[in-house]
C-alpha atoms as a PDB file:
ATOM      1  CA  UNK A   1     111.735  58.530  26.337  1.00  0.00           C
ATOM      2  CA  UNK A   2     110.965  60.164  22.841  1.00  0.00           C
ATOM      3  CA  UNK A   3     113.918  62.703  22.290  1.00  0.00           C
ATOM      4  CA  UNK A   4     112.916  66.276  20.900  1.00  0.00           C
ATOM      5  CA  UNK A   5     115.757  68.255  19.357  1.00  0.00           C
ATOM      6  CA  UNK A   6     114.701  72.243  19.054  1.00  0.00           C
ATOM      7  CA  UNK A   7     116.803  74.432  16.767  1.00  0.00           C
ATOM      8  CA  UNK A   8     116.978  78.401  16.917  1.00  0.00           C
ATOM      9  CA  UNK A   9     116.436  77.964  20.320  1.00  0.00           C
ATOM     10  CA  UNK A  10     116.483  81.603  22.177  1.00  0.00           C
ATOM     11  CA  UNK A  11     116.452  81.802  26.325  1.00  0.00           C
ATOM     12  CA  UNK A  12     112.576  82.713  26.387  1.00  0.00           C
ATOM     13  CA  UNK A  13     111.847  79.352  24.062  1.00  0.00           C
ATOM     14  CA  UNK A  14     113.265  76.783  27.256  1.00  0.00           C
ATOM     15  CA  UNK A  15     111.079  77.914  30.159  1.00  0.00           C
ATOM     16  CA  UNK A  16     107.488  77.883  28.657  1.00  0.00           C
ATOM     17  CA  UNK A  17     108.905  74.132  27.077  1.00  0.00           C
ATOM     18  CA  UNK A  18     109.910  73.073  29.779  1.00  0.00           C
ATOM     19  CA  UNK A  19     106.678  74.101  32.039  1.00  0.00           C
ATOM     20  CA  UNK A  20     104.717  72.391  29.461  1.00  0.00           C
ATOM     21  CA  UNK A  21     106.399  69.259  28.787  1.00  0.00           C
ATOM     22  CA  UNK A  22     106.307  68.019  32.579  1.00  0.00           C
ATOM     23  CA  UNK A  23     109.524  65.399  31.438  1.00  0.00           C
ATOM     24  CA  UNK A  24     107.402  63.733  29.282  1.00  0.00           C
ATOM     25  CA  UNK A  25     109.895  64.232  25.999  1.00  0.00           C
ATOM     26  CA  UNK A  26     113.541  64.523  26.496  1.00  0.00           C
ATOM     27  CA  UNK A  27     114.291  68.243  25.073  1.00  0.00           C
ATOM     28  CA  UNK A  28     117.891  68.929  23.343  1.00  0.00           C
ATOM     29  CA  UNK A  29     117.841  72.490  22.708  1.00  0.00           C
ATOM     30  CA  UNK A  30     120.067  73.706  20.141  1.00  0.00           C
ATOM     31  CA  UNK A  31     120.831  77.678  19.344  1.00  0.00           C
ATOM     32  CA  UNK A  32     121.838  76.931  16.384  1.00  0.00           C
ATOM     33  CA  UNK A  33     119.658  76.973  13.173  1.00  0.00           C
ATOM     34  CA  UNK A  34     118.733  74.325  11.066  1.00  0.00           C
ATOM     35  CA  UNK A  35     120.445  74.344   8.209  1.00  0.00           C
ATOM     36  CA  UNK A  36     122.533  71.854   5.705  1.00  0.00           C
ATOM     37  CA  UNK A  37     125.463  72.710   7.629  1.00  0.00           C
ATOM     38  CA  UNK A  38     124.039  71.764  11.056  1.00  0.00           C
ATOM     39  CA  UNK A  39     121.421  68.861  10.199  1.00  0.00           C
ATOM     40  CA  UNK A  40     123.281  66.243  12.389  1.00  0.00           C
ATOM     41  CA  UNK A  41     122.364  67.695  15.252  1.00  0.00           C
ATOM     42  CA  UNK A  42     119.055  65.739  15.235  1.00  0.00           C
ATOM     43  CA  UNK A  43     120.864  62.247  14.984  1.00  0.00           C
ATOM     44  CA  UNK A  44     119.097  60.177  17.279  1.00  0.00           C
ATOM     45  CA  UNK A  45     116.057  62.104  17.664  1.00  0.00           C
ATOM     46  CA  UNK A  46     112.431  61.232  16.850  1.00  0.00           C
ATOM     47  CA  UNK A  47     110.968  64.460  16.284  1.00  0.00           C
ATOM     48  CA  UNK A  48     112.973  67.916  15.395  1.00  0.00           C
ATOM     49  CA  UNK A  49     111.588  70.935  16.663  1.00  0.00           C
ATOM     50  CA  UNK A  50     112.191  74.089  14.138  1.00  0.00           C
ATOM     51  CA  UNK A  51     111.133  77.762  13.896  1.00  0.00           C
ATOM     52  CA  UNK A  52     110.551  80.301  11.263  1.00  0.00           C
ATOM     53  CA  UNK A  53     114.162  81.337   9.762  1.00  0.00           C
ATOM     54  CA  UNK A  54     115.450  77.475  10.236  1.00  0.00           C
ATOM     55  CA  UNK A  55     116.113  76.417   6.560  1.00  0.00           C
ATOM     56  CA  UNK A  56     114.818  73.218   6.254  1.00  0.00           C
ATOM     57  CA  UNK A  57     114.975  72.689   2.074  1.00  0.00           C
ATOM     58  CA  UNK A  58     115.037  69.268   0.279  1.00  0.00           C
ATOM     59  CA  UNK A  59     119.072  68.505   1.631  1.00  0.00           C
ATOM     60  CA  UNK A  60     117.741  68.912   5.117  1.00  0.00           C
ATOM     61  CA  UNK A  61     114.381  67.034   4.768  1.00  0.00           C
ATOM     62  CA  UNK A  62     116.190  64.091   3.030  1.00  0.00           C
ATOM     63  CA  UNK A  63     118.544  63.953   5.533  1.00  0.00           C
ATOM     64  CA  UNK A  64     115.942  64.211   8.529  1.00  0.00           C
ATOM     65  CA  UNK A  65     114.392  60.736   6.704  1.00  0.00           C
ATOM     66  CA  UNK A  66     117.915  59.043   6.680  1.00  0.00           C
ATOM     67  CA  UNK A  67     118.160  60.000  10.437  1.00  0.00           C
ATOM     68  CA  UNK A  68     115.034  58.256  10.893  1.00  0.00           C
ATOM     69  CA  UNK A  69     112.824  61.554  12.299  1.00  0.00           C
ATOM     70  CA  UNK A  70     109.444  60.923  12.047  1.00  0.00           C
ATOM     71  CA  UNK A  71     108.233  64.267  12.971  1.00  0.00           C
ATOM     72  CA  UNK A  72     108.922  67.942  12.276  1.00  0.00           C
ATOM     73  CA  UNK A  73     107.409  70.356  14.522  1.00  0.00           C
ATOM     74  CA  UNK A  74     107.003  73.724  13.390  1.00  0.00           C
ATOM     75  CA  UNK A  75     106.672  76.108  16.618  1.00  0.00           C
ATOM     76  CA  UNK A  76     105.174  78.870  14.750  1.00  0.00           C
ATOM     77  CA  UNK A  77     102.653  79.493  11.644  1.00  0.00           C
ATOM     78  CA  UNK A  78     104.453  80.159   8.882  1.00  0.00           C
ATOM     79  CA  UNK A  79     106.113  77.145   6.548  1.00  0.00           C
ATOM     80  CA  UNK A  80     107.335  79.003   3.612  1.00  0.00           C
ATOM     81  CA  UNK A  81     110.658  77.466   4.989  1.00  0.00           C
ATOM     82  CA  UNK A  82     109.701  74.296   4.572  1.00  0.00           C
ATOM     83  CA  UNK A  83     110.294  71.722   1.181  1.00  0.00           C
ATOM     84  CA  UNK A  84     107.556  69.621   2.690  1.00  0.00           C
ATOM     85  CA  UNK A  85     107.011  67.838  -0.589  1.00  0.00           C
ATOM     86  CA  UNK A  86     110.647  66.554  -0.051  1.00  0.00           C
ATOM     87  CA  UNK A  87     109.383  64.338   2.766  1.00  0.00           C
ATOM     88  CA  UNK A  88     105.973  63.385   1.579  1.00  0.00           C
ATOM     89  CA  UNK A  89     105.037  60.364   2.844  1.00  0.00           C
ATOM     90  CA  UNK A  90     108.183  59.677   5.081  1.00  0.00           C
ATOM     91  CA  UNK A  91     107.836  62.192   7.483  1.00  0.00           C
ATOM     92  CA  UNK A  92     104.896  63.845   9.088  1.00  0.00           C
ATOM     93  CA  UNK A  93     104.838  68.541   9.545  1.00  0.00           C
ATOM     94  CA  UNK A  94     102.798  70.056  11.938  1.00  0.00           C
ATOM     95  CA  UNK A  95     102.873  73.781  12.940  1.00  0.00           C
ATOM     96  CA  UNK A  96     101.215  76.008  15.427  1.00  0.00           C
ATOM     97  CA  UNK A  97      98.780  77.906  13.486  1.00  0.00           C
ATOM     98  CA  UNK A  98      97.531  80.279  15.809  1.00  0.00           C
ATOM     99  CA  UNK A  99      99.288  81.234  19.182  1.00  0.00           C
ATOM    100  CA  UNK A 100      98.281  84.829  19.827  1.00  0.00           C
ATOM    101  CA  UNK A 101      96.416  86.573  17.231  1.00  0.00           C
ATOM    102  CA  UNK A 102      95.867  89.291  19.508  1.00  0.00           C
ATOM    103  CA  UNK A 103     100.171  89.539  20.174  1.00  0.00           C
ATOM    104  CA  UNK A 104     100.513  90.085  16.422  1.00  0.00           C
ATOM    105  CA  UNK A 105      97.463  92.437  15.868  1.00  0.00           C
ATOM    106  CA  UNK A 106      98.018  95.070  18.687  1.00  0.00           C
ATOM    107  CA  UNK A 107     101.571  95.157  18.068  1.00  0.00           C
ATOM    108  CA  UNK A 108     100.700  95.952  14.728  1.00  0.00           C
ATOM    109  CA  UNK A 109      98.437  98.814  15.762  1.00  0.00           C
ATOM    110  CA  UNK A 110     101.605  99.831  18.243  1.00  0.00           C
ATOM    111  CA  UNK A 111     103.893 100.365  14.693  1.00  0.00           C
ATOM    112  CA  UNK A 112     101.179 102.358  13.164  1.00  0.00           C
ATOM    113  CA  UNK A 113     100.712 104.704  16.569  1.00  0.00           C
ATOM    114  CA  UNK A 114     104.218 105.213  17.147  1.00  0.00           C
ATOM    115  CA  UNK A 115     105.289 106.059  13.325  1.00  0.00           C
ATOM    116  CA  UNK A 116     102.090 108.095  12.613  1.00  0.00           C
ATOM    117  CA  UNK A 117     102.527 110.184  15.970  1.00  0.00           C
ATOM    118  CA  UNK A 118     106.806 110.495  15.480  1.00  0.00           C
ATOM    119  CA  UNK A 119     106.896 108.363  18.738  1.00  0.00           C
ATOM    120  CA  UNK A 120     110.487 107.049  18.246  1.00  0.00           C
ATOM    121  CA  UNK A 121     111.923 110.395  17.086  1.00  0.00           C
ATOM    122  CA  UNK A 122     110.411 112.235  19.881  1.00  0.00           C
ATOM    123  CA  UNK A 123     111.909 109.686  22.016  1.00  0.00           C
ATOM    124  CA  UNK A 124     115.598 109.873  20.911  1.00  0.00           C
ATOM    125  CA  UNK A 125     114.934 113.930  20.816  1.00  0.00           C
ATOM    126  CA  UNK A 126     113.825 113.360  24.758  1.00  0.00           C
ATOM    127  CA  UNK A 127     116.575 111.258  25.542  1.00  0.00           C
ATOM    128  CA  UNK A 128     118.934 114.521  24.476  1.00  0.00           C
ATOM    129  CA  UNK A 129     117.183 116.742  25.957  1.00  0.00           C
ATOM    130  CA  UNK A 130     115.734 118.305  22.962  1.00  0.00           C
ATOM    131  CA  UNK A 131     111.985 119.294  23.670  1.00  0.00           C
ATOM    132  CA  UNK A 132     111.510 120.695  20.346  1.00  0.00           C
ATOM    133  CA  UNK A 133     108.646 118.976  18.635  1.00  0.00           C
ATOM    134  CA  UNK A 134     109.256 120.449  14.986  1.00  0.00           C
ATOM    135  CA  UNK A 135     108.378 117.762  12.272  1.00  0.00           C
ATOM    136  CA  UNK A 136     106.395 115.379  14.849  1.00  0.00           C
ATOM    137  CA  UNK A 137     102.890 116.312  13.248  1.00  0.00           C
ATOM    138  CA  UNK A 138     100.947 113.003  12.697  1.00  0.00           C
ATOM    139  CA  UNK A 139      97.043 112.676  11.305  1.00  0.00           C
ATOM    140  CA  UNK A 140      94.287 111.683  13.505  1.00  0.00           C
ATOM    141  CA  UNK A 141      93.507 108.036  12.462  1.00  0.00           C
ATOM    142  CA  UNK A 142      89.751 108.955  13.264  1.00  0.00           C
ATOM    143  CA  UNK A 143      88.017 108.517  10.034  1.00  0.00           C
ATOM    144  CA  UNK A 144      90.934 107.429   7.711  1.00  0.00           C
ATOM    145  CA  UNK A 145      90.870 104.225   5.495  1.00  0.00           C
ATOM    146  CA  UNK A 146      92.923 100.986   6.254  1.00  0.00           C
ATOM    147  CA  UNK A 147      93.208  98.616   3.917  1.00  0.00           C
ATOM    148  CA  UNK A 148      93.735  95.360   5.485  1.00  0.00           C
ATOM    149  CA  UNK A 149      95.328  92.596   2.933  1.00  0.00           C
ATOM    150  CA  UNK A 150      94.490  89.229   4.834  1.00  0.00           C
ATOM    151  CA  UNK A 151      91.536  88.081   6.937  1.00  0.00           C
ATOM    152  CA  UNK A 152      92.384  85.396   9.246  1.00  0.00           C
ATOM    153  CA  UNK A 153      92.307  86.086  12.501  1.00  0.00           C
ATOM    154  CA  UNK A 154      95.161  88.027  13.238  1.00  0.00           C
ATOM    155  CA  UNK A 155      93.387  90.872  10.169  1.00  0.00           C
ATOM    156  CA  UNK A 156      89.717  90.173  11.840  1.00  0.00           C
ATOM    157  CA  UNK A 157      91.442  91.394  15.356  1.00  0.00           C
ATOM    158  CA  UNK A 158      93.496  94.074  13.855  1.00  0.00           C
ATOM    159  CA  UNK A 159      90.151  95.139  12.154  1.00  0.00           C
ATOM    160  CA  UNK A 160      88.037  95.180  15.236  1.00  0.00           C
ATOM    161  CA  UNK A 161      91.216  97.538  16.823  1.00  0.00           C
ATOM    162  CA  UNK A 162      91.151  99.959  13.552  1.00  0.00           C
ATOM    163  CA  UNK A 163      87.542  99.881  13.707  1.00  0.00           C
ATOM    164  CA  UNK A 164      87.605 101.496  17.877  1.00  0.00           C
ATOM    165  CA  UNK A 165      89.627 104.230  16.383  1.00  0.00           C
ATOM    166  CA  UNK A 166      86.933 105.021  14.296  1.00  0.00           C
ATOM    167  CA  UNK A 167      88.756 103.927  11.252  1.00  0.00           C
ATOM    168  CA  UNK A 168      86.728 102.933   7.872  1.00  0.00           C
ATOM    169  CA  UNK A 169      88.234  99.477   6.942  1.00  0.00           C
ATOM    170  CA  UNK A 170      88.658  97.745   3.242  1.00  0.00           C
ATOM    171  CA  UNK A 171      90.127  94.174   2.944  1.00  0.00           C
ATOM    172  CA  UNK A 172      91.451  92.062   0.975  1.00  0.00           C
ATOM    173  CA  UNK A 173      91.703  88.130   0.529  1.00  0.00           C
ATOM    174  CA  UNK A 174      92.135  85.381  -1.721  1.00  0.00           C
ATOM    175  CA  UNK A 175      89.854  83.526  -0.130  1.00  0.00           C
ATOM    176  CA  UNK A 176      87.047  86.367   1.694  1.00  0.00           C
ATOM    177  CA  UNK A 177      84.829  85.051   4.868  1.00  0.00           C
ATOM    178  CA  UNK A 178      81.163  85.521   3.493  1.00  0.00           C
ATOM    179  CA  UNK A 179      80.176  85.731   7.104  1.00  0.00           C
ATOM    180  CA  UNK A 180      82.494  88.927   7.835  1.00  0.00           C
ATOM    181  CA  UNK A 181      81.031  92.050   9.041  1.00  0.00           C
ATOM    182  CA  UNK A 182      83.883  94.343   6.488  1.00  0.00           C
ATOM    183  CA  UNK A 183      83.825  95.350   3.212  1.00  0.00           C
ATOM    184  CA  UNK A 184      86.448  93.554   0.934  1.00  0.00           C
ATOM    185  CA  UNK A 185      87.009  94.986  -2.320  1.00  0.00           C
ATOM    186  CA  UNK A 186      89.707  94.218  -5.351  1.00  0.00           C
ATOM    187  CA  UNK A 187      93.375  94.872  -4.259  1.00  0.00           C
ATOM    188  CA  UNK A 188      93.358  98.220  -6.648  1.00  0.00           C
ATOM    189  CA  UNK A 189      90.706  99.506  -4.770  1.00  0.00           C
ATOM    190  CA  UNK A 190      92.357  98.950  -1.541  1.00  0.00           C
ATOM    191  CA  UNK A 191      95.566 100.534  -2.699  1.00  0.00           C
ATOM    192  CA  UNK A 192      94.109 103.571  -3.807  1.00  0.00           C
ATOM    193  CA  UNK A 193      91.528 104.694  -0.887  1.00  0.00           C
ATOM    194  CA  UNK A 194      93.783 103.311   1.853  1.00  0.00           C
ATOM    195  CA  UNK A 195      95.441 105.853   4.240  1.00  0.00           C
ATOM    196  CA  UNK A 196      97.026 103.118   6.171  1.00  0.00           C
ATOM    197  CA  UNK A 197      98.212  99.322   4.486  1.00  0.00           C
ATOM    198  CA  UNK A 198      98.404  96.851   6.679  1.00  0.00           C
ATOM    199  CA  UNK A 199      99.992  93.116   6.016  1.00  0.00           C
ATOM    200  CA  UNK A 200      98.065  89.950   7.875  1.00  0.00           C
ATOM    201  CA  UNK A 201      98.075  87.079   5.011  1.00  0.00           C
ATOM    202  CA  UNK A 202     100.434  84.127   4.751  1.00  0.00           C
ATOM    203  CA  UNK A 203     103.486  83.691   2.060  1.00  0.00           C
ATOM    204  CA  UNK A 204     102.600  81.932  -0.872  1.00  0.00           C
ATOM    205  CA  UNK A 205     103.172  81.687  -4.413  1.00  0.00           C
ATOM    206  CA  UNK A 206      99.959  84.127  -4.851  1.00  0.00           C
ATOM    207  CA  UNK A 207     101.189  86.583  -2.307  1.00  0.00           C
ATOM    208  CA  UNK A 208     104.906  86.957  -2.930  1.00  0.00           C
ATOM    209  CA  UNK A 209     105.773  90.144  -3.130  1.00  0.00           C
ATOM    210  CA  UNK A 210     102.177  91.522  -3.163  1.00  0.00           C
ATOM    211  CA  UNK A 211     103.502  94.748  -2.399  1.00  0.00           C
ATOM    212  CA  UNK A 212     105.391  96.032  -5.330  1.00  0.00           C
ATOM    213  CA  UNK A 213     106.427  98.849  -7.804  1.00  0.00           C
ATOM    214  CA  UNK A 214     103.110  98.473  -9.642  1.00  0.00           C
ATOM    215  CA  UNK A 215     101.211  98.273  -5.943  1.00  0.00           C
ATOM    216  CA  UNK A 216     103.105 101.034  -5.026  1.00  0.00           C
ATOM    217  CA  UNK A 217     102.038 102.716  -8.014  1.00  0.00           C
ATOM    218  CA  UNK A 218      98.361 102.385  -7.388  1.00  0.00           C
ATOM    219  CA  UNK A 219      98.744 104.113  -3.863  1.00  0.00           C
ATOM    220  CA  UNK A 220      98.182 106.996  -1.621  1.00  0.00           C
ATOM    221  CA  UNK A 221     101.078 109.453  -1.716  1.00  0.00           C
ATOM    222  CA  UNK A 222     102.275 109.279   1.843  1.00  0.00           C
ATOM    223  CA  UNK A 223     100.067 106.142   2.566  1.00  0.00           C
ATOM    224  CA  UNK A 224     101.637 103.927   5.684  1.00  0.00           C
ATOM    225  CA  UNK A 225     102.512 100.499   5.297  1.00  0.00           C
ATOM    226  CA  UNK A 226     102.754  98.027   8.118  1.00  0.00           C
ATOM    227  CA  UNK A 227     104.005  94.209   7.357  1.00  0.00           C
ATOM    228  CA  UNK A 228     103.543  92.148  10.865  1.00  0.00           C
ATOM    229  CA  UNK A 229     103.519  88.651   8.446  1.00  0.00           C
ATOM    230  CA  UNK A 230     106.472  87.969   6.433  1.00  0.00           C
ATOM    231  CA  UNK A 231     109.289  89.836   5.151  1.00  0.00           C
ATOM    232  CA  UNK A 232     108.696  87.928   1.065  1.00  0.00           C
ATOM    233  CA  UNK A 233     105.252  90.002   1.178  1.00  0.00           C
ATOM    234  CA  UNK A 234     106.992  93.345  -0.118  1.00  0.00           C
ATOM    235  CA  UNK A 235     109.377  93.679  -2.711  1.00  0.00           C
ATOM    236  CA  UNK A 236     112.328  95.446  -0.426  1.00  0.00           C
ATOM    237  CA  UNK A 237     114.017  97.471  -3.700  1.00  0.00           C
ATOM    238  CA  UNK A 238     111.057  98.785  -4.457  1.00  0.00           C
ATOM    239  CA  UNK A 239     109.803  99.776  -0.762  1.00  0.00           C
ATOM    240  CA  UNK A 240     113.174 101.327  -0.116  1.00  0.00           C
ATOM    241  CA  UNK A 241     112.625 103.163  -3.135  1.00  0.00           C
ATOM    242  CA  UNK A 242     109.439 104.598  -3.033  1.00  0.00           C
ATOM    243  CA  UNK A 243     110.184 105.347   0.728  1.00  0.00           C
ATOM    244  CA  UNK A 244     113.463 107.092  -0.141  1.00  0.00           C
ATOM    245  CA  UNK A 245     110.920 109.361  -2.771  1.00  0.00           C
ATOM    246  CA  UNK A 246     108.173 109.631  -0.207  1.00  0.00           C
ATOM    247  CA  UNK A 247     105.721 107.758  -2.248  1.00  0.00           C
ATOM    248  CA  UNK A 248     105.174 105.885   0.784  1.00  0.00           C
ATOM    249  CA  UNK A 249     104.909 107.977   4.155  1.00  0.00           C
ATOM    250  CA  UNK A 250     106.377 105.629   6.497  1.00  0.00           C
ATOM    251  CA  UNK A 251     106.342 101.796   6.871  1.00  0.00           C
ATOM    252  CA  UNK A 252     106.196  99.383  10.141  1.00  0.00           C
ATOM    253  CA  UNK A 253     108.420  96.451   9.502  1.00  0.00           C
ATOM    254  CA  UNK A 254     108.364  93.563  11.751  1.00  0.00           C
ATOM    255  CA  UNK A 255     110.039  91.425   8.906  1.00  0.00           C
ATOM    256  CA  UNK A 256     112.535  91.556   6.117  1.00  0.00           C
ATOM    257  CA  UNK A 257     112.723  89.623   2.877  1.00  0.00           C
ATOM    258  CA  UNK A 258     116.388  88.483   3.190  1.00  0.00           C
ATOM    259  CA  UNK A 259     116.121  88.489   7.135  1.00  0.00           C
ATOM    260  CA  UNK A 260     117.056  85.078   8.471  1.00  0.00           C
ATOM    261  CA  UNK A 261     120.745  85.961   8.207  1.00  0.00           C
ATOM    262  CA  UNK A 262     120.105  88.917  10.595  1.00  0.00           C
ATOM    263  CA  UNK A 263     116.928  88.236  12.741  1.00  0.00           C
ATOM    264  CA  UNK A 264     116.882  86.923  16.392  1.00  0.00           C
ATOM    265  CA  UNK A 265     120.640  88.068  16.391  1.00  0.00           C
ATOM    266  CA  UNK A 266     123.082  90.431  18.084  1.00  0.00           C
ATOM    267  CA  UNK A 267     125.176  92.086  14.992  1.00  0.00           C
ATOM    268  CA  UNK A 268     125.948  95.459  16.903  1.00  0.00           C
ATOM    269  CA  UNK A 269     129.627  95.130  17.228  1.00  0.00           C
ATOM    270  CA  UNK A 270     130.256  93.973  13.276  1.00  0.00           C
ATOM    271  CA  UNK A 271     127.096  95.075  11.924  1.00  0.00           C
ATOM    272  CA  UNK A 272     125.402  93.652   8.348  1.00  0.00           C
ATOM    273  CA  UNK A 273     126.248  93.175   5.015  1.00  0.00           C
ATOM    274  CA  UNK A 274     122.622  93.851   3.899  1.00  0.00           C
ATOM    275  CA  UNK A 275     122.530  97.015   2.147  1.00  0.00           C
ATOM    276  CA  UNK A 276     118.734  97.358   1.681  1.00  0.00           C
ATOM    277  CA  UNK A 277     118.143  96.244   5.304  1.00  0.00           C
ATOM    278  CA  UNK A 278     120.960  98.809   6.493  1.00  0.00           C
ATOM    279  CA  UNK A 279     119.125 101.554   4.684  1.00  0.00           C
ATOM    280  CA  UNK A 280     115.594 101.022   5.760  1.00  0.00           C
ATOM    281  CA  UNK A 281     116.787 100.767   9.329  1.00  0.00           C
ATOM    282  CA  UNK A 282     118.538 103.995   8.577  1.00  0.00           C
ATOM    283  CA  UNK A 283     115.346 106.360   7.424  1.00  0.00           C
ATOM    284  CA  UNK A 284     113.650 108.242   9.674  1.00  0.00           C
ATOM    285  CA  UNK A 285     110.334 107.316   8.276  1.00  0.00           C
ATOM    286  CA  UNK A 286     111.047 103.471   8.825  1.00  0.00           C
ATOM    287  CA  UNK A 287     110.951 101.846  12.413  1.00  0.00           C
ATOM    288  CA  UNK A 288     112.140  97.785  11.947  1.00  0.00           C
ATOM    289  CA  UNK A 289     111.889  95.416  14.496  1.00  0.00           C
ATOM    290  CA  UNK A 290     112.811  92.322  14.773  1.00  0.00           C
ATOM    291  CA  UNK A 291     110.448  90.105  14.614  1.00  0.00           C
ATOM    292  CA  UNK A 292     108.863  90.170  17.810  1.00  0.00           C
ATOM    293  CA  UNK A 293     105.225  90.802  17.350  1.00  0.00           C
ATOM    294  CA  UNK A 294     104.727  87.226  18.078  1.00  0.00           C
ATOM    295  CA  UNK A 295     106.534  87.478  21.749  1.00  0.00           C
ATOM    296  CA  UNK A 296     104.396  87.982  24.497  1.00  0.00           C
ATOM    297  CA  UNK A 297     103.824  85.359  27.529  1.00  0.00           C
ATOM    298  CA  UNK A 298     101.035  84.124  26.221  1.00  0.00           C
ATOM    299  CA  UNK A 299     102.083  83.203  22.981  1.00  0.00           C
ATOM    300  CA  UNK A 300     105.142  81.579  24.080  1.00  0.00           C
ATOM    301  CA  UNK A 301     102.694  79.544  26.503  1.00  0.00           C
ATOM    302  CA  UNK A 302     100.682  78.515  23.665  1.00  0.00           C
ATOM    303  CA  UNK A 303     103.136  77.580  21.221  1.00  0.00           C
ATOM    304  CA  UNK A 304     104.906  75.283  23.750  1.00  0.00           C
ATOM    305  CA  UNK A 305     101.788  74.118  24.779  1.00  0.00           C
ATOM    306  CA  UNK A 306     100.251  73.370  21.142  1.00  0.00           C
ATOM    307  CA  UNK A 307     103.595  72.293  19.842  1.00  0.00           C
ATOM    308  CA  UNK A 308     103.957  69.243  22.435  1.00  0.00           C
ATOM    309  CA  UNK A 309     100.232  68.401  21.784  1.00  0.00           C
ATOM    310  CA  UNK A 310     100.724  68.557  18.024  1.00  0.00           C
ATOM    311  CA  UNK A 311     104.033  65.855  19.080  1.00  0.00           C
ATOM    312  CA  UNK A 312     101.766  64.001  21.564  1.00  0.00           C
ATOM    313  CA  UNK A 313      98.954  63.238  18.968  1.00  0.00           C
ATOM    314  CA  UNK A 314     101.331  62.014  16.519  1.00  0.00           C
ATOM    315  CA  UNK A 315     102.675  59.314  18.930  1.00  0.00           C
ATOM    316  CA  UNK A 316      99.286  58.327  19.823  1.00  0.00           C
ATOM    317  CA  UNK A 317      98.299  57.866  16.722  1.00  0.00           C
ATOM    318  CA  UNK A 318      95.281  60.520  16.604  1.00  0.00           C
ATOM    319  CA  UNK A 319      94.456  62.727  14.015  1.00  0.00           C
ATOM    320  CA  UNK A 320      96.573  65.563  13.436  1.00  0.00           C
ATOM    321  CA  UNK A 321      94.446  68.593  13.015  1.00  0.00           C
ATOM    322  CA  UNK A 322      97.885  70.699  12.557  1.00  0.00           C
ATOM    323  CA  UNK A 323      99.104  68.963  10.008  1.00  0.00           C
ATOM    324  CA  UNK A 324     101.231  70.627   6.855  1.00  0.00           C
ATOM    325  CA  UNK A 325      99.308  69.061   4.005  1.00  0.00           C
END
């Protein structure tokens, strides 16, 4: 039996594996990350199973070809973690490109409700008794402007949810879809008109830090920014800045530059050493989560389920349509 070892492994990650693997693989699930430090791990395994703040770099990778893996299996989209040129041609990366658009997309629209309507404050106000509901005053979202950077199909279904609040939508993409039904328009353009920003496009070398001081410079005063995609999108000094001068009216962050020290972790008794992230979680204008837009059933369903066919293909040889390349 082919042996399977999953790092960052979380206590919602083993039943939807297990329900989809039917014994098939033997699964050693680690809660540990992948990193230099705890690379061993996957001695004796054929394939090594690895999620979006595992570090595998060229140390990792190189050891992963000593060990003799022969797959890495990336359970989610992103693979700005990965030095997959390190193991060209030794090992084989797949990932799970797409396992609920619709997860990421209306969470995204859930940020946007609950910061422009003071949702969280009210909340907390609630919670003590305090009914007052002095500085709670949103904008109706009926007729504003979102500017949607990103058009796969996470941005095409948190379009079509922008558009049924009767929202006017611009987007932006390096690489547009001559078939869509939206406007796209240069990225100065979108910064300017937007009311609402909202972050849907992978991290690459042409989208690092796409948000920053001169982005923020082009803007709306008091324009919202959400990021749902990854944390390396925004420039964090400069988003904590122009927040702190209320440049930017609020922002919906799902993800953090620097957050794979922090993320999928319990840090309430000692708390962090992360100044920037300590701040923005500390501004009323801010609401960060924790990377959890992903993380509904369904999603978890369908990135066991594509994960183990991605593994399955490889050992039968077939093409593999979910390849890292």
């Amino acid at each position: 039996m082919k042996k399977i070892a999953m790092f960052d492994t979380k206590a919602y990650d083993k039943k939807p594996f297990d329900l989809a693997n039917n014994d098939r693989y033997e699964i050693l699930y680690y809660e540990s990350k992948l990193t230099p430090q705890t690379v061993e791990l996957a001695k004796g395994a054929d394939v090594v199973c690895a999620f979006v703040n595992d570090d595998l770099d060229q140390y990792v990778i190189e050891h992963l070809v000593q060990m003799k893996v022969k797959l890495v299996a990336m359970r989610c989209a992103g693979f700005s973690n990965v030095d997959y040129p390190a193991g060209a041609g030794k090992v084989k990366f797949v990932r799970v490109p797409a396992y609920s658009p619709y997860a990421v997309a209306e969470f995204a629209m859930g940020m946007l409700l609950c910061l422009n309507r003071k949702i969280h404050k009210a909340y907390n106000r609630t919670r003590d008794f305090n009914f007052n509901i002095n500085g709670l005053t949103g904008m109706d979202l009926h007729g504003k402007t979102v500017g949607v950077i990103g058009t796969g199909k996470i941005g095409k279904i948190f379009i079509a949810i922008c558009r049924g609040f009767g929202m006017r939508v611009l987007a932006y993409d390096l690489y547009p879809d001559p078939q869509a039904d939206f406007e796209y328009v240069p990225l100065s353009r979108l910064f300017s008109e937007s009311d609402v920003i909202s972050l849907h496009c992978p991290l690459t070398e042409q989208t690092k830090h796409i948000i920053n001081k001169k982005a923020i410079e082009q803007m709306k005063e008091h324009v919202i920014l959400l990021n749902t995609s990854r944390g390396g999108l925004c420039e964090s000094q400069s988003l904590f800045t122009a927040l702190k001068e209320k440049r930017i009216g609020g922002a919906g962050l799902d993800v953090y530059e620097e957050e794979a020290e922090w993320f999928f972790e319990d840090h309430s008794a000692k708390g962090i050493q992360d100044d920037t992230l300590a701040l923005l979680t500390a501004m009323p204008n801010v609401l960060v989560t924790s990377h959890q837009a992903f993380l509904t059933n369904e999603a978890l369903q369908n990135i066991a389920e594509v994960t183990l066919e991605n593994i399955d293909a490889f050992f039968a040889g077939k093409e593999l349509i979910n390849e890292i390349v």
